[in-house]
Protein backbone atom coordinates (compact mmCIF):
# COMPACT_ATOMS: atom_id res chain seq x y z
CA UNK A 1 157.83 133.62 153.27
CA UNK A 2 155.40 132.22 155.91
CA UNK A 3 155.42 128.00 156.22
CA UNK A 4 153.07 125.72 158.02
CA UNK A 5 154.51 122.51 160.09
CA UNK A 6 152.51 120.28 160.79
CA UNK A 7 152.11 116.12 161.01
CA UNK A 8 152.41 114.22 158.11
CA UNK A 9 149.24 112.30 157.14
CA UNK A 10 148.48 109.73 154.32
CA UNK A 11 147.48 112.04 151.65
CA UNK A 12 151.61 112.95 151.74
CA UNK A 13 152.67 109.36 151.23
CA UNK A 14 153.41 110.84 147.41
CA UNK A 15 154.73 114.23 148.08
CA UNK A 16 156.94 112.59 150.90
CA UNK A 17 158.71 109.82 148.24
CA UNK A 18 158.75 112.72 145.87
CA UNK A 19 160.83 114.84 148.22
CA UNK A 20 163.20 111.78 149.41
CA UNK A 21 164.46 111.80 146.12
CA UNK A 22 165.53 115.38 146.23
CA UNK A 23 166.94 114.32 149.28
CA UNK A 24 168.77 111.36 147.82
CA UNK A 25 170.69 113.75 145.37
CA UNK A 26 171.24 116.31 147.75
CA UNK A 27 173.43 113.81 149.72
CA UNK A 28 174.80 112.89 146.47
CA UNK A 29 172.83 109.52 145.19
CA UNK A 30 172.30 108.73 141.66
CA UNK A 31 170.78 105.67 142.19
CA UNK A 32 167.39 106.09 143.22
CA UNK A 33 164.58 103.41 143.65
CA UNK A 34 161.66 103.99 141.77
CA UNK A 35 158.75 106.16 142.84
CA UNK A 36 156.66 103.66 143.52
CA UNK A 37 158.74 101.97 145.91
CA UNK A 38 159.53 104.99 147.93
CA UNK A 39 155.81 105.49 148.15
CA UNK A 40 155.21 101.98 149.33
CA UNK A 41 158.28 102.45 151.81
CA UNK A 42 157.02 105.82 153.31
CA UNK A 43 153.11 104.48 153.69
CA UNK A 44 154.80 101.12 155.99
CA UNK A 45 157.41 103.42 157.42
CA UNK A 46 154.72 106.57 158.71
CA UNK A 47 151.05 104.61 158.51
CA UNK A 48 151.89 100.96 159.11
CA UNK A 49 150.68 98.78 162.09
CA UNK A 50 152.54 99.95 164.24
CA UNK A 51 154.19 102.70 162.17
CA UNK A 52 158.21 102.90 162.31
CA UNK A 53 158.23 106.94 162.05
CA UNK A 54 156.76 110.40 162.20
CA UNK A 55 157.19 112.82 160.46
CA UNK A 56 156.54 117.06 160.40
CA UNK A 57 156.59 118.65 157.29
CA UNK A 58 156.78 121.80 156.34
CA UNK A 59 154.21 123.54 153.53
CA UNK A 60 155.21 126.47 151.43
CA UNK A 61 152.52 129.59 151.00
CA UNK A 62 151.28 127.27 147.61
CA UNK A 63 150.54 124.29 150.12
CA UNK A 64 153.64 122.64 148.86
CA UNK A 65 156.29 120.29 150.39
CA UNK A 66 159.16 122.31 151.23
CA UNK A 67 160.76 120.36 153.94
CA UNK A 68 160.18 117.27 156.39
CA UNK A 69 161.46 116.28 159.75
CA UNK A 70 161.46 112.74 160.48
CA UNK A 71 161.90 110.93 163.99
CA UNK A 72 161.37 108.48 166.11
CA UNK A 73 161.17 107.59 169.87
CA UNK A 74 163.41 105.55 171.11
CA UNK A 75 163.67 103.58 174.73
CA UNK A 76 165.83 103.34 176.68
CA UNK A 77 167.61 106.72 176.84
CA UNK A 78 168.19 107.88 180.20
CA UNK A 79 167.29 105.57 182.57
CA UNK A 80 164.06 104.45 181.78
CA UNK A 81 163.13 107.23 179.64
CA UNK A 82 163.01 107.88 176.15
CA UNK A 83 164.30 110.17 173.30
CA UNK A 84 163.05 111.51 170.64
CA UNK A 85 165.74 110.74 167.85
CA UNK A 86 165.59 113.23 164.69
CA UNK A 87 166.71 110.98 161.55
CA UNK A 88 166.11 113.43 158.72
CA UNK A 89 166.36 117.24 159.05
CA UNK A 90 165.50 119.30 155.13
CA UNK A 91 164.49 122.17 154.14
CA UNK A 92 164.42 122.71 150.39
CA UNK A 93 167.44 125.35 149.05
CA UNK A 94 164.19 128.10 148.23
CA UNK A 95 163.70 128.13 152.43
CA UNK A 96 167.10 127.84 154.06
CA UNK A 97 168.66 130.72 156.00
CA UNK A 98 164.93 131.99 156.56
CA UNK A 99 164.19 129.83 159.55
CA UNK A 100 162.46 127.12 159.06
CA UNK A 101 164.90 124.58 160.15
CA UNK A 102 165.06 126.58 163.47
CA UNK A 103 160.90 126.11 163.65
CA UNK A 104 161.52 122.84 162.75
CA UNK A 105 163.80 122.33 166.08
CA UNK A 106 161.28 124.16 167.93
CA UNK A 107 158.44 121.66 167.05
CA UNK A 108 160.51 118.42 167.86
CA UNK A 109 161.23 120.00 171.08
CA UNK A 110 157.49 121.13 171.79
CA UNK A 111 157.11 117.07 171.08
CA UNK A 112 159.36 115.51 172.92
CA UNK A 113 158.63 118.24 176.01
CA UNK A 114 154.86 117.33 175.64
CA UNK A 115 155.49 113.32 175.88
CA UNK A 116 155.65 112.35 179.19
CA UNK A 117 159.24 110.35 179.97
CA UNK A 118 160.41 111.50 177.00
CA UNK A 119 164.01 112.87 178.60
CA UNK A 120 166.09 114.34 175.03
CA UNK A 121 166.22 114.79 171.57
CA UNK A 122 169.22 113.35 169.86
CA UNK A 123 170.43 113.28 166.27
CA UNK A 124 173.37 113.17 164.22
CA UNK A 125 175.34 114.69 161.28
CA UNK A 126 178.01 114.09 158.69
CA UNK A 127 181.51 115.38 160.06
CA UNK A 128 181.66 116.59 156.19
CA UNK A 129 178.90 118.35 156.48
CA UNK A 130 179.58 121.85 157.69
CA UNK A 131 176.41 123.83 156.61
CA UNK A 132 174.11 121.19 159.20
CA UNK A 133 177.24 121.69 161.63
CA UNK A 134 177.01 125.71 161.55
CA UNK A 135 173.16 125.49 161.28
CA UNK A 136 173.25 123.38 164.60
CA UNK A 137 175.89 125.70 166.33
CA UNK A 138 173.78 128.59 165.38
CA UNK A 139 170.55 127.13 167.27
CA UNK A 140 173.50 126.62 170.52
CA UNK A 141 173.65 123.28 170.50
CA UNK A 142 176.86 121.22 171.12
CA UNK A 143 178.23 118.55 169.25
CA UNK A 144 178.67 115.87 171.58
CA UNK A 145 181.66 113.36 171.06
CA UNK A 146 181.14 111.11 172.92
CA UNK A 147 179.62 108.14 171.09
CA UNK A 148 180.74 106.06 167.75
CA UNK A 149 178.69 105.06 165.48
CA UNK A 150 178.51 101.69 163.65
CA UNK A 151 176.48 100.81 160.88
CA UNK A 152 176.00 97.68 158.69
CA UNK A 153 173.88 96.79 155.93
CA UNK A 154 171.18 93.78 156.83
CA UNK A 155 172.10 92.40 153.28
CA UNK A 156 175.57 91.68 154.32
CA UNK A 157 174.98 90.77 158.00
């Protein structure tokens, strides 16, 4: 099956809060907000001023949403450069194992190549999570260790 990638724009904004749902239960969720919220939240989060994110997305031979990358650039990485950090990686179940989530690596690195300072891409992944573990082995990259993560909600801070 042949996919197109390309940029997300704001006739997605639906398709996009559709597919974070899917999402949602994939990592196990049962709460979900409602659709309209999600929709607000991806319009501010990809098309505010100044949006937060980006996002590639992958279209099925129908023109449907089969998948989305989202990232964002971050400063400072290395030195004075920046990364491109990869938040969301997903490929609906009808596409994986045919390689779209390798194109989709190839097209976040064609990005973060084509910025100027941009110096890596980083991202991260469950440790329970040994499908995205293999899948990222496959493509040769390393997991790196070196870094612990921290993480609290802003409604408890």
């Amino acid at each position: 099956m042949s996919v197109t990638i390309r940029p997300a724009d704001k006739r997605d904004v639906l398709a996009v809060a559709e597919l974070i749902e899917e999402i949602e239960r994939f990592y196990g969720s049962t709460e979900i907000q409602p659709l309209a919220e999600r929709q607000a939240q991806v319009e501010e989060a990809l098309f505010g001023a100044p949006p937060m994110a980006s996002a590639l997305l992958v279209e099925d031979e129908t023109g449907g949403l089969a998948g989305l990358a989202a990232y964002s650039f971050l400063w400072p990485a290395a030195g004075s450069s920046h990364s491109l950090f990869l938040k969301e990686l997903y490929v609906r179940d009808t596409l994986r194992r045919q390689g779209v989530g390798a194109q989709l690596m190839n097209e976040l690195r064609a990005l973060a190549t084509a910025r100027p300072g941009c110096s890596r891409i980083e991202w991260m992944t469950d440790q329970d999570n040994p499908g995205a573990r293999a899948f990222y082995k496959s493509l040769g990259f390393d997991e790196f260790d070196g870094k612990i993560i921290y993480r609290v909600d802003t409604s408890t801070a």
